[in-house]
Protein backbone atom coordinates (compact mmCIF):
# COMPACT_ATOMS: atom_id res chain seq x y z
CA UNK A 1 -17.82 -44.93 -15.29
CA UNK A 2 -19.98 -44.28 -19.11
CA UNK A 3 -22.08 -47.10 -19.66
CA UNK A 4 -23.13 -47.93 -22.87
CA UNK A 5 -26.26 -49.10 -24.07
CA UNK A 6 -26.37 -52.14 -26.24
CA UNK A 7 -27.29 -50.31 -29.02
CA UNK A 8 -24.41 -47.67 -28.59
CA UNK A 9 -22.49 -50.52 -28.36
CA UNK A 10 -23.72 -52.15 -31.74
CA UNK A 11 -23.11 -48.85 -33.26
CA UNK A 12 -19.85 -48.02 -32.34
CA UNK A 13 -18.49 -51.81 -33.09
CA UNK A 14 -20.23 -50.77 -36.93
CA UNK A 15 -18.38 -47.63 -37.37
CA UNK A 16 -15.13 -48.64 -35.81
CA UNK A 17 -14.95 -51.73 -37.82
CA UNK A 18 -15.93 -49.88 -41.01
CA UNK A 19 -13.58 -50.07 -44.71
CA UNK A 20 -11.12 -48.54 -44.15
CA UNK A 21 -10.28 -47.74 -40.77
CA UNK A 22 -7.86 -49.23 -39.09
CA UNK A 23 -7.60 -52.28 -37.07
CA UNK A 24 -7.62 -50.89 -32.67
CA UNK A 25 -9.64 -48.20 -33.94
CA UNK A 26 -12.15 -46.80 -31.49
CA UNK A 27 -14.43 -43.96 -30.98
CA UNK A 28 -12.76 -41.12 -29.22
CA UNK A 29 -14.64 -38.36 -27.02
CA UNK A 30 -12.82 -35.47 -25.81
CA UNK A 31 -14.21 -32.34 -23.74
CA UNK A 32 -13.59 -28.71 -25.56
CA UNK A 33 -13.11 -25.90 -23.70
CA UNK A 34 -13.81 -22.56 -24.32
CA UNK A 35 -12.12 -20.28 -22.11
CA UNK A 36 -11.38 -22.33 -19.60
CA UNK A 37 -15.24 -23.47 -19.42
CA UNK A 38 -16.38 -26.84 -20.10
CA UNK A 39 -18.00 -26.91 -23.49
CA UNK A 40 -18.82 -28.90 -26.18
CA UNK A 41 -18.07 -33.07 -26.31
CA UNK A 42 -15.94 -33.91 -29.49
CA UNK A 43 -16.11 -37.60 -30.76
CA UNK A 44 -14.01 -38.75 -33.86
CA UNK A 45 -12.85 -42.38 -34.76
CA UNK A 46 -9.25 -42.27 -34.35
CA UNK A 47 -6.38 -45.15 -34.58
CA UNK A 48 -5.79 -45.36 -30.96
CA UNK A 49 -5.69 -43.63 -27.79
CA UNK A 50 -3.76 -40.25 -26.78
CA UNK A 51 -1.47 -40.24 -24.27
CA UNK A 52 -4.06 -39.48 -20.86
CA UNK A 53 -7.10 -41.13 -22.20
CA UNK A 54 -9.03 -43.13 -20.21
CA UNK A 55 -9.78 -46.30 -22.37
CA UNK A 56 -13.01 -48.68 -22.22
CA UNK A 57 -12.85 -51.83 -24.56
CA UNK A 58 -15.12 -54.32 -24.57
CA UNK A 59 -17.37 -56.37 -26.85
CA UNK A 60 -15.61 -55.59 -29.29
CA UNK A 61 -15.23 -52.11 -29.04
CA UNK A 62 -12.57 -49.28 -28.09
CA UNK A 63 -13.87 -45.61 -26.79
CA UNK A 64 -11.23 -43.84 -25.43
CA UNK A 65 -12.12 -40.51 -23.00
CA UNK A 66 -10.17 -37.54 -22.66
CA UNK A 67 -9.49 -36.82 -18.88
CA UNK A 68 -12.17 -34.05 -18.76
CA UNK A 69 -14.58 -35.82 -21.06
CA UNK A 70 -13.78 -38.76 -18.72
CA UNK A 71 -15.12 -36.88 -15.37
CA UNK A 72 -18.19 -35.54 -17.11
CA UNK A 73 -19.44 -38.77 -18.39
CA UNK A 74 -18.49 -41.01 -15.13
CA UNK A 75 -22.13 -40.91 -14.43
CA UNK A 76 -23.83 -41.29 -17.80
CA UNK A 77 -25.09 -43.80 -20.30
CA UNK A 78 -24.37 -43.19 -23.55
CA UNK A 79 -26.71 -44.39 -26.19
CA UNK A 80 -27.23 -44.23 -29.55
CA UNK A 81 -29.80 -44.52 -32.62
CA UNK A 82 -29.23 -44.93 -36.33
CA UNK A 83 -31.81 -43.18 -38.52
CA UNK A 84 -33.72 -44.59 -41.56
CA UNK A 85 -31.32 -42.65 -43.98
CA UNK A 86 -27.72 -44.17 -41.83
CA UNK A 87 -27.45 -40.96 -40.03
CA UNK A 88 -25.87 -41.85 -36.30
CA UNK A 89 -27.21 -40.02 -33.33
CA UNK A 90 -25.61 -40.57 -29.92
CA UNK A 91 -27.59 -39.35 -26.60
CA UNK A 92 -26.27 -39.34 -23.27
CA UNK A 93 -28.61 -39.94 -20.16
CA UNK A 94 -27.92 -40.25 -16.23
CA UNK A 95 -27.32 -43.39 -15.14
CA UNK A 96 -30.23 -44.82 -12.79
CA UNK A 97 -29.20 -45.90 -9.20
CA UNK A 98 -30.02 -49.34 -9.00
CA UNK A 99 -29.89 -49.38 -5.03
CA UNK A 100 -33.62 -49.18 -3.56
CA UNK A 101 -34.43 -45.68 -1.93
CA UNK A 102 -34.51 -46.42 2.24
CA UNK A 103 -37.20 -43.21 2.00
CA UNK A 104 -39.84 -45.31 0.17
């Protein structure tokens, strides 16, 4: 499942809960594809869900997956840094396996 770092978590609780949008709001990331390829990730703030998302709340925050975006991201961490003019950049990383290695 996407983990999020605190500070992803910090920004998307900022933008969600922003003037203006509405209340439920939450950060949605969907897959595009181009011809039948995986492509691009999307991410919008929308009112709610669609239909097949895959939702993650929490702290105070709502990110709702597309079923393709879901499977792609089941291993990552998303995180995210806010620049000195307000500009919002969001990275994604592999999550670490916490188990120790029976090799070492």
């Amino acid at each position: 499942m996407l983990v999020f770092t605190p500070t992803a978590i910090e920004v998307v609780r900022t933008i969600t809960s922003a003037e203006g949008v509405p209340e439920g709001a939450g950060l949605r990331i969907a897959a595009t594809t181009d011809g039948g390829q995986p492509g691009a990730l999307e991410m919008s703030i929308t009112p709610g869900p669609e239909e097949d998302d895959q939702v993650l709340a929490g702290e105070g925050t709502h990110v709702f997956l597309d079923p393709l975006a879901a499977v792609y991201l089941d291993d990552k961490v998303l995180d995210a840094e806010v620049t000195d003019d307000g500009q919002v950049a969001f990275a994604l990383g592999e999550q670490q396996d916490q188990a120790p290695d029976p090799q070492a």
